[in-house]
C-alpha atoms as a PDB file:
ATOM      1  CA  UNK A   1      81.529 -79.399  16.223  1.00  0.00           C
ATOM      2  CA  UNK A   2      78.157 -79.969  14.263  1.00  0.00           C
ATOM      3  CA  UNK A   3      79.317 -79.549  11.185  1.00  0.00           C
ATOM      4  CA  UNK A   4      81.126 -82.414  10.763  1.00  0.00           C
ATOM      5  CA  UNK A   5      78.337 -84.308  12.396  1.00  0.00           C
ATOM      6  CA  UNK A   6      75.543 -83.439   9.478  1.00  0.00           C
ATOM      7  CA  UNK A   7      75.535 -83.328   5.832  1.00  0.00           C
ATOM      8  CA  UNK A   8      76.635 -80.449   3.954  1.00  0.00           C
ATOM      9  CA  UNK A   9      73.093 -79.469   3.068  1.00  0.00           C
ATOM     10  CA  UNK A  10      72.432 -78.561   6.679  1.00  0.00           C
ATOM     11  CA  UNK A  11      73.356 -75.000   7.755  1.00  0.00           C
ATOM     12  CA  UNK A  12      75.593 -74.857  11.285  1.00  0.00           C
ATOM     13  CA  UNK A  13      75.754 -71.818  13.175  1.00  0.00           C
ATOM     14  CA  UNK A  14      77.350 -72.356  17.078  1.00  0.00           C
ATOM     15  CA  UNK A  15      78.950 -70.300  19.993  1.00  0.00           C
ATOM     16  CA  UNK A  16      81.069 -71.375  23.051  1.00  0.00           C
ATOM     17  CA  UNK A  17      79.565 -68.855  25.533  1.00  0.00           C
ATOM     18  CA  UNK A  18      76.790 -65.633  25.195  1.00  0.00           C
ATOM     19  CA  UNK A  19      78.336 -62.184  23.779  1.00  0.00           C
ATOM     20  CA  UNK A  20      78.512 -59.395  26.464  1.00  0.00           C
ATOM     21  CA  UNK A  21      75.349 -58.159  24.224  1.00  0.00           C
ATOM     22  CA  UNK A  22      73.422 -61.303  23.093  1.00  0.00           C
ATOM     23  CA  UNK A  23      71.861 -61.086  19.348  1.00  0.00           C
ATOM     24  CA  UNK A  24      68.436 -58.937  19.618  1.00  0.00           C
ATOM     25  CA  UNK A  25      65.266 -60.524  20.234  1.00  0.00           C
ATOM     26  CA  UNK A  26      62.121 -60.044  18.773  1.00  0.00           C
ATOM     27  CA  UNK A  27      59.348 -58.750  20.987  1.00  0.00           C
ATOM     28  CA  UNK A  28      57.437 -61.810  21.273  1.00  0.00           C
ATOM     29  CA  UNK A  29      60.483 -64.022  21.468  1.00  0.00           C
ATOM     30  CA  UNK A  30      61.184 -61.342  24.474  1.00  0.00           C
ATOM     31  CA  UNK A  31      57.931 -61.858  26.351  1.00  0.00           C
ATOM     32  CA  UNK A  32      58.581 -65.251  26.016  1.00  0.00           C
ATOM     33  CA  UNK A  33      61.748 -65.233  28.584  1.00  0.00           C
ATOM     34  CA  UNK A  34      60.862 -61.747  30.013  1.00  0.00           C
ATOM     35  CA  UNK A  35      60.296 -63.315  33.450  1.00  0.00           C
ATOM     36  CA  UNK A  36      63.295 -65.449  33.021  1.00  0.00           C
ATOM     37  CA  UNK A  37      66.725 -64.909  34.996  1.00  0.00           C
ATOM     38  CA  UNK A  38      69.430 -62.986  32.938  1.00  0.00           C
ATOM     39  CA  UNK A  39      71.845 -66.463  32.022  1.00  0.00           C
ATOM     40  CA  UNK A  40      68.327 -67.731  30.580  1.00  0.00           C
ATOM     41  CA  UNK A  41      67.539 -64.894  28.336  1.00  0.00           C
ATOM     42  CA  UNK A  42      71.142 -64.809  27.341  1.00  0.00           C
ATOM     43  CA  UNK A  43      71.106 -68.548  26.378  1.00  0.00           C
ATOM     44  CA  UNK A  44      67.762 -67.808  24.557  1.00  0.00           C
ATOM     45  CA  UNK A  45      68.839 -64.975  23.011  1.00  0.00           C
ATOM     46  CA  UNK A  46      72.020 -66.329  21.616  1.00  0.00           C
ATOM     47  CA  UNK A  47      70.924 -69.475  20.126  1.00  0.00           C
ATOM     48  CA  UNK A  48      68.330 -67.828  17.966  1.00  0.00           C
ATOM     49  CA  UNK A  49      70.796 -65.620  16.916  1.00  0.00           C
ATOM     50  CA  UNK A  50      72.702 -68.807  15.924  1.00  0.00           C
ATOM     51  CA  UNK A  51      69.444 -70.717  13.881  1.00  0.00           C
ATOM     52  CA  UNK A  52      68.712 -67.259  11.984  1.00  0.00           C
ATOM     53  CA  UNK A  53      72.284 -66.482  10.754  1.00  0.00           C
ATOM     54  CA  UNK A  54      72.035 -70.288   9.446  1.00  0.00           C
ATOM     55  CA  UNK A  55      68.687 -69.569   8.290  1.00  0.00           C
ATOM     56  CA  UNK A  56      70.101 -66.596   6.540  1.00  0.00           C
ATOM     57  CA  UNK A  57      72.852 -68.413   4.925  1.00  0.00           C
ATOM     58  CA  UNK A  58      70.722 -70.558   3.089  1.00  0.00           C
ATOM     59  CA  UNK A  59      68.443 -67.207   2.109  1.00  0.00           C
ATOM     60  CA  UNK A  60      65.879 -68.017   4.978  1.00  0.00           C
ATOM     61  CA  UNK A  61      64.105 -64.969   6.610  1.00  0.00           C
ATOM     62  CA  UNK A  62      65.018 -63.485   9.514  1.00  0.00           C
ATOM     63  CA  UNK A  63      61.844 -64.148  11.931  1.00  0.00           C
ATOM     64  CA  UNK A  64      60.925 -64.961  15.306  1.00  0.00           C
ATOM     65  CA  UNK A  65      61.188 -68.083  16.222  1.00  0.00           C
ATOM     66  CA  UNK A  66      58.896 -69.178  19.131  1.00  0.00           C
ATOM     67  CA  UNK A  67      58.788 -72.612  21.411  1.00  0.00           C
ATOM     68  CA  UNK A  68      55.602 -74.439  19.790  1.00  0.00           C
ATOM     69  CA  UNK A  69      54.399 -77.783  20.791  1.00  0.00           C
ATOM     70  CA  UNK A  70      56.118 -79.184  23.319  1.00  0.00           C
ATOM     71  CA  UNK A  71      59.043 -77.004  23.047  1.00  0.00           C
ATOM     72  CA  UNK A  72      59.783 -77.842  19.331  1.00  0.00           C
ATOM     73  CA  UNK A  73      60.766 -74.108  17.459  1.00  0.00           C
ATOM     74  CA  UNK A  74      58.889 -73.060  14.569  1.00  0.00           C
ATOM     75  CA  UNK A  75      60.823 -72.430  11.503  1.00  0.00           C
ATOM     76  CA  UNK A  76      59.937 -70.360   8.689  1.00  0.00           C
ATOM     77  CA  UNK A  77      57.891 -72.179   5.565  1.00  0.00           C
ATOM     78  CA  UNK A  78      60.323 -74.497   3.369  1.00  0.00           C
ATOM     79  CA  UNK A  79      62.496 -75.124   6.520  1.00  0.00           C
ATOM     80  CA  UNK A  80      63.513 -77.554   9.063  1.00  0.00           C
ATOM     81  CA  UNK A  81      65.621 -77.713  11.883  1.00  0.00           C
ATOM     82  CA  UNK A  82      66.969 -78.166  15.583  1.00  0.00           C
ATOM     83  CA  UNK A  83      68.601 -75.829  18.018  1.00  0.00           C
ATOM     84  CA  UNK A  84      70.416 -76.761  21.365  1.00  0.00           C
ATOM     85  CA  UNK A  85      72.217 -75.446  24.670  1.00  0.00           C
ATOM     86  CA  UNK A  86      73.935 -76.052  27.139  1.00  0.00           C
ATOM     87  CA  UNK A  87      76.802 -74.880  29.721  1.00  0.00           C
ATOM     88  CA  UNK A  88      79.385 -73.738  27.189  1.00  0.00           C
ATOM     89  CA  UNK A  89      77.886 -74.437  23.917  1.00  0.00           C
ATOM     90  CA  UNK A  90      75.209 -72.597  21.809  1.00  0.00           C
ATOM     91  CA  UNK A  91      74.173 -74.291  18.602  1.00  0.00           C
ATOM     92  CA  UNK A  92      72.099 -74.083  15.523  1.00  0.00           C
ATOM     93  CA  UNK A  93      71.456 -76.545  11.845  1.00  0.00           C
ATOM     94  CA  UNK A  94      69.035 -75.531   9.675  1.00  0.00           C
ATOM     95  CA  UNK A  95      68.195 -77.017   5.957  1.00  0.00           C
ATOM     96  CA  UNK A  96      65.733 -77.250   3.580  1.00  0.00           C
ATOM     97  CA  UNK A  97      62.488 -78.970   3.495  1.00  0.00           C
ATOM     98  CA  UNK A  98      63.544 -80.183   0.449  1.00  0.00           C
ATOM     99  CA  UNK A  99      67.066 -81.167   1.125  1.00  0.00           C
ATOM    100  CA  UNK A 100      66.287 -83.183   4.785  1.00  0.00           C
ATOM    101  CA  UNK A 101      63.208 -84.412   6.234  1.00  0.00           C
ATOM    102  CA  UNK A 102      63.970 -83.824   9.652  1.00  0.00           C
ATOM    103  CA  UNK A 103      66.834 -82.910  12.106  1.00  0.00           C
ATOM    104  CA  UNK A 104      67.676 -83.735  15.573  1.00  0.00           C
ATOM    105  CA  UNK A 105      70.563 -82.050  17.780  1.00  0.00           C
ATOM    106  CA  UNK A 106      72.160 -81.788  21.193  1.00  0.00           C
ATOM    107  CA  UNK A 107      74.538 -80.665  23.291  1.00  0.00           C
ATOM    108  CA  UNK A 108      75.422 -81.933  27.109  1.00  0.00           C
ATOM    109  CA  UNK A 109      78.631 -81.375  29.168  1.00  0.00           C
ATOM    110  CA  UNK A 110      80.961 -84.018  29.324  1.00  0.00           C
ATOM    111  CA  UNK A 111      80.097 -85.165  32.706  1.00  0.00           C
ATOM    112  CA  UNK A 112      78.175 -88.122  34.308  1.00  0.00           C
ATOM    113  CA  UNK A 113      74.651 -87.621  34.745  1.00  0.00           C
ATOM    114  CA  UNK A 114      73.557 -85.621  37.549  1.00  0.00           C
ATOM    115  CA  UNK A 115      70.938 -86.967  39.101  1.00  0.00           C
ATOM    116  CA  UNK A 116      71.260 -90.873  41.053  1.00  0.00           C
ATOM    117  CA  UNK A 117      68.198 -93.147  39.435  1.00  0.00           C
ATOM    118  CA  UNK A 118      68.082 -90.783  36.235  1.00  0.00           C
ATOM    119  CA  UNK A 119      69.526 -93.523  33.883  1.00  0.00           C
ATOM    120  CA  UNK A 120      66.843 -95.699  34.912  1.00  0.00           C
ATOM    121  CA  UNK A 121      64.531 -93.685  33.867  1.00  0.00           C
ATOM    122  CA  UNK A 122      65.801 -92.733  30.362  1.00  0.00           C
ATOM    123  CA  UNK A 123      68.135 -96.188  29.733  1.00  0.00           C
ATOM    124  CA  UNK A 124      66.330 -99.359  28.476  1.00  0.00           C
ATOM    125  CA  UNK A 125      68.612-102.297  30.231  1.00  0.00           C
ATOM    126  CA  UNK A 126      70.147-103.238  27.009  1.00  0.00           C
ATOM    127  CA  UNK A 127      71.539 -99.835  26.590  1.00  0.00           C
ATOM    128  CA  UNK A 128      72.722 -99.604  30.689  1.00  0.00           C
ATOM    129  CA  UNK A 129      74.152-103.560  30.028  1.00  0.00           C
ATOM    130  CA  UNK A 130      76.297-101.880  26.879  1.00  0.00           C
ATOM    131  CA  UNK A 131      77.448 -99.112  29.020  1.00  0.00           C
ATOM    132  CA  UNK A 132      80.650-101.091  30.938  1.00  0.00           C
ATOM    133  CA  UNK A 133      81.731-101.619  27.134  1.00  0.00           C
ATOM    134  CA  UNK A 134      81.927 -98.526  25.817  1.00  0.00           C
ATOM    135  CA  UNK A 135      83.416 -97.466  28.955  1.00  0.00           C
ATOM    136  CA  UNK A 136      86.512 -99.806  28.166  1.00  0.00           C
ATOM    137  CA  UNK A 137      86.356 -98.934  24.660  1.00  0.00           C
ATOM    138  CA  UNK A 138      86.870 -95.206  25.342  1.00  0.00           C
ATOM    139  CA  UNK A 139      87.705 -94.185  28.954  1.00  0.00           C
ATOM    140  CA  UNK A 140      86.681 -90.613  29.311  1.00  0.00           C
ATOM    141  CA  UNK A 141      83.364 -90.491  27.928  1.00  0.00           C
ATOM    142  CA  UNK A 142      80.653 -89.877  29.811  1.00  0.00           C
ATOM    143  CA  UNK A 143      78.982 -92.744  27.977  1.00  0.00           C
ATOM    144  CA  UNK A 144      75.183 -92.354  29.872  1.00  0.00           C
ATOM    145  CA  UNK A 145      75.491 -89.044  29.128  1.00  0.00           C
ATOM    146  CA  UNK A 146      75.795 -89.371  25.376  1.00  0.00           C
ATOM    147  CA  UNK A 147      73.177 -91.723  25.360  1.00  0.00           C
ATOM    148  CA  UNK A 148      71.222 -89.161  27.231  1.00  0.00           C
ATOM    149  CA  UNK A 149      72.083 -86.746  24.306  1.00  0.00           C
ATOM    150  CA  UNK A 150      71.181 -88.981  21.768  1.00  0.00           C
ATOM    151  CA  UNK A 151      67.766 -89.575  22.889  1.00  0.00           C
ATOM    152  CA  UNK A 152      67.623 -86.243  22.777  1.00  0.00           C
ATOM    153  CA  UNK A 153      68.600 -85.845  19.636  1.00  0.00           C
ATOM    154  CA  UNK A 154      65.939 -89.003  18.646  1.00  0.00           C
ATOM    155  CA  UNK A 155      62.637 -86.705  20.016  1.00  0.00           C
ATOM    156  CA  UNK A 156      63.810 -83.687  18.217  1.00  0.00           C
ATOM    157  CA  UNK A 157      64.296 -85.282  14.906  1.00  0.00           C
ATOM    158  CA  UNK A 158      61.293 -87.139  15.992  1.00  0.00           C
ATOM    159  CA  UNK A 159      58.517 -84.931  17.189  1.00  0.00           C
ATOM    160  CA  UNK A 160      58.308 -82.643  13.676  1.00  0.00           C
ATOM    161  CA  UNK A 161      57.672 -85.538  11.622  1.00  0.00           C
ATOM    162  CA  UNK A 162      54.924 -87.107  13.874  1.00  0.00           C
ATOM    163  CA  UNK A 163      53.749 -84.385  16.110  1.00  0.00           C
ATOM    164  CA  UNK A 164      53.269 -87.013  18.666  1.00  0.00           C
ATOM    165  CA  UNK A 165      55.368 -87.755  22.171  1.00  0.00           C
ATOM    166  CA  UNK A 166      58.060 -90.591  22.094  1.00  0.00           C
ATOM    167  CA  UNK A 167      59.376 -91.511  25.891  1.00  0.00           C
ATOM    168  CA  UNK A 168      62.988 -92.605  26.221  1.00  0.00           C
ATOM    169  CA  UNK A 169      62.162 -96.488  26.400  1.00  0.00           C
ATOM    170  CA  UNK A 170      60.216 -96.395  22.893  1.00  0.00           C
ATOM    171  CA  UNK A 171      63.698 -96.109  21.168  1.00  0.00           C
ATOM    172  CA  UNK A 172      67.214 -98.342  21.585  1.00  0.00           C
ATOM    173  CA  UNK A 173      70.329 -96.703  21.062  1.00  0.00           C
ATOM    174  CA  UNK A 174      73.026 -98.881  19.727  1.00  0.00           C
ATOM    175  CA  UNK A 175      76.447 -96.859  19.907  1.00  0.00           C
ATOM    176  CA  UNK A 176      79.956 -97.382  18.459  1.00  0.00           C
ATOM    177  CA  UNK A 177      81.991 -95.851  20.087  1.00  0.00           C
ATOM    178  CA  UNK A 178      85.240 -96.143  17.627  1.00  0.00           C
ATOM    179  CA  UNK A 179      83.107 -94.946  14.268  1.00  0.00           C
ATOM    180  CA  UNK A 180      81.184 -92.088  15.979  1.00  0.00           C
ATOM    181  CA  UNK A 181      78.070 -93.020  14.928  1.00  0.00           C
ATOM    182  CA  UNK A 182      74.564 -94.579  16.748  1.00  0.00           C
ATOM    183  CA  UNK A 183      71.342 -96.103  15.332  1.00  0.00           C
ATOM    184  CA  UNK A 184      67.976 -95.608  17.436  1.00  0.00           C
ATOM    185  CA  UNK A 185      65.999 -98.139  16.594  1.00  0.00           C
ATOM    186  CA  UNK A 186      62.472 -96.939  16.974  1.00  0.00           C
ATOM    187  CA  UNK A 187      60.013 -99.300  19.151  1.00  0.00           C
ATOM    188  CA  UNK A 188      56.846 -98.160  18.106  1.00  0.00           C
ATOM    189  CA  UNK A 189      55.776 -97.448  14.590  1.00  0.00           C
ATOM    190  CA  UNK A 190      58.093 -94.469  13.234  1.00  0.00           C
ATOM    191  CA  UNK A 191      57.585 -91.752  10.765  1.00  0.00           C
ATOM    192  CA  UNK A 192      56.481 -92.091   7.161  1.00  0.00           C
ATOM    193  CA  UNK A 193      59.341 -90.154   4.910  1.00  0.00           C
ATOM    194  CA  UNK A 194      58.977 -90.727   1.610  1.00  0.00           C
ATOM    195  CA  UNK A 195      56.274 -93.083   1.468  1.00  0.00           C
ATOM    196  CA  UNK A 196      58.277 -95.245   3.295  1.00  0.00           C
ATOM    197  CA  UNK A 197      57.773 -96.007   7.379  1.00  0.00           C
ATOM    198  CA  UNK A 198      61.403 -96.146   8.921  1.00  0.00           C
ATOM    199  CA  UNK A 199      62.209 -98.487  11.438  1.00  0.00           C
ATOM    200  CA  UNK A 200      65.394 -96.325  12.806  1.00  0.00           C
ATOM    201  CA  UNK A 201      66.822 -93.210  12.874  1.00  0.00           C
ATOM    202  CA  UNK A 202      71.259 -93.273  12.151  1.00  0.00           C
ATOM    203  CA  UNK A 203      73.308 -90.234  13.899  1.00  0.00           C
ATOM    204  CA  UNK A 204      76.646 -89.705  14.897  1.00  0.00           C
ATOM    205  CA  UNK A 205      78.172 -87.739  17.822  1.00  0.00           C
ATOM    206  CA  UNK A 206      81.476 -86.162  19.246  1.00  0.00           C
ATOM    207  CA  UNK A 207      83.058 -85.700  22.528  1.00  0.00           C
ATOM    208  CA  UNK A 208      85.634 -82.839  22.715  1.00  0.00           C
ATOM    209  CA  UNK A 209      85.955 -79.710  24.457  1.00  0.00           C
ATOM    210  CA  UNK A 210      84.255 -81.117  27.554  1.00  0.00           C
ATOM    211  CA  UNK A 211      80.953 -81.884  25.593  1.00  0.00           C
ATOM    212  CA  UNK A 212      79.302 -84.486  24.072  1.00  0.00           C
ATOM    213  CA  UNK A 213      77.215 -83.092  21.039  1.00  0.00           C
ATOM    214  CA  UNK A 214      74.806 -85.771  19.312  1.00  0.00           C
ATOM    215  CA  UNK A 215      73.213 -85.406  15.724  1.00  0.00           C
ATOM    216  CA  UNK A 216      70.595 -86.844  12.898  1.00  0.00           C
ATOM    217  CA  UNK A 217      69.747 -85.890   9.806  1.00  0.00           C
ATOM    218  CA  UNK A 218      66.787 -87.348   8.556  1.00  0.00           C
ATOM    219  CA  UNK A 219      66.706 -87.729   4.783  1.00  0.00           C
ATOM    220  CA  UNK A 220      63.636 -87.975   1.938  1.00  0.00           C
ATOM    221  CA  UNK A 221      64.338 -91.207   1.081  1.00  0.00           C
ATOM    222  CA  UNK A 222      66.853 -93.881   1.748  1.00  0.00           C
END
């Protein structure tokens, strides 16, 4: 499903559910979950083995990698990239620091969000005002979910190229729903890539297989 979401530079590695013997962890990627219930560890276990087979296809090491600052995984020297779970769906993209600046992933079920008030607390009212027309545009989609997802998505591609927090009102998501694509536009002063400060990030996103999976590469330059 990612692959056709990112640029061919980016490495994809996914899985649809945990093997009956999840990919082996390293021993201080297992202390990390050790306390954690068995569907947890599996989770854990299998995305990372999903991020190092795509690190390995672009000759990355094979190394721990370990939740850093608030949650963001550390990847090897001369690397960047994003990993994501969820009910379902394992997944993985990896490139190199020289090829992207930054990348952003997610996965979500297909569903409404669960929680009554939670779209008030991660929708701006712009982007709950647009949601009645993507609705009608494409029945189906759990539209506040994707948007969900794409924030997501935002802080992940985010957070490595500013080290800082971003909360879901200090970026608008503009969706189309008939090209596949989004633009966040970022409401407080965004990254410098390149020499250059942008004022948006562009993704794109699918919903098939009862998921909605949302995605941004981040290039050098324009």
């Amino acid at each position: 499903m990612l692959g056709g979401l990112l640029p061919p530079s980016a490495a994809v590695v996914e899985a649809f559910a945990d093997a009956a013997e999840p990919p082996a962890l390293f021993p201080e990627e297992a202390a990390h979950v050790a306390r954690a219930v068995e569907s947890r560890r599996a989770e854990f276990a299998t995305v990372r083995g999903c991020a190092r087979d795509a690190l390995a296809s672009l000759g990355g090491p094979r190394v721990p990698l370990l939740p850093g600052e608030r949650g963001a995984p550390g990847w090897p020297d001369g690397f960047v990239g994003s990993m994501t779970h969820c009910r379902g769906y394992r997944g993985a993209a990896v490139a190199r620091a020289g090829e992207l600046a930054s990348v952003g992933i997610d996965a979500e079920p297909d569903e409404p969000l669960p929680n009554e008030g939670l779209l008030e607390t991660i929708a701006l009212p712009a982007e709950r005002a647009a949601l009645p027309r993507l609705n009608a545009a494409r029945p189906g989609v759990s539209w506040d979910r994707l948007l969900f997802s794409a924030k997501e998505s935002v802080y992940k591609a985010w957070f490595p190229l500013t080290r800082k927090w971003l909360d879901f009102e200090e970026a608008r998501i503009d969706i189309d729903p008939e090209g596949g694509t989004f633009t966040a536009t970022l409401l407080v002063p965004g990254p410098v890539v390149g020499g250059v400060r942008l004022p948006a990030f562009s993704g794109r996103f699918l919903a098939e297989r009862g998921l909605v999976v949302t995605a941004i590469a981040v290039p050098h330059s324009s």
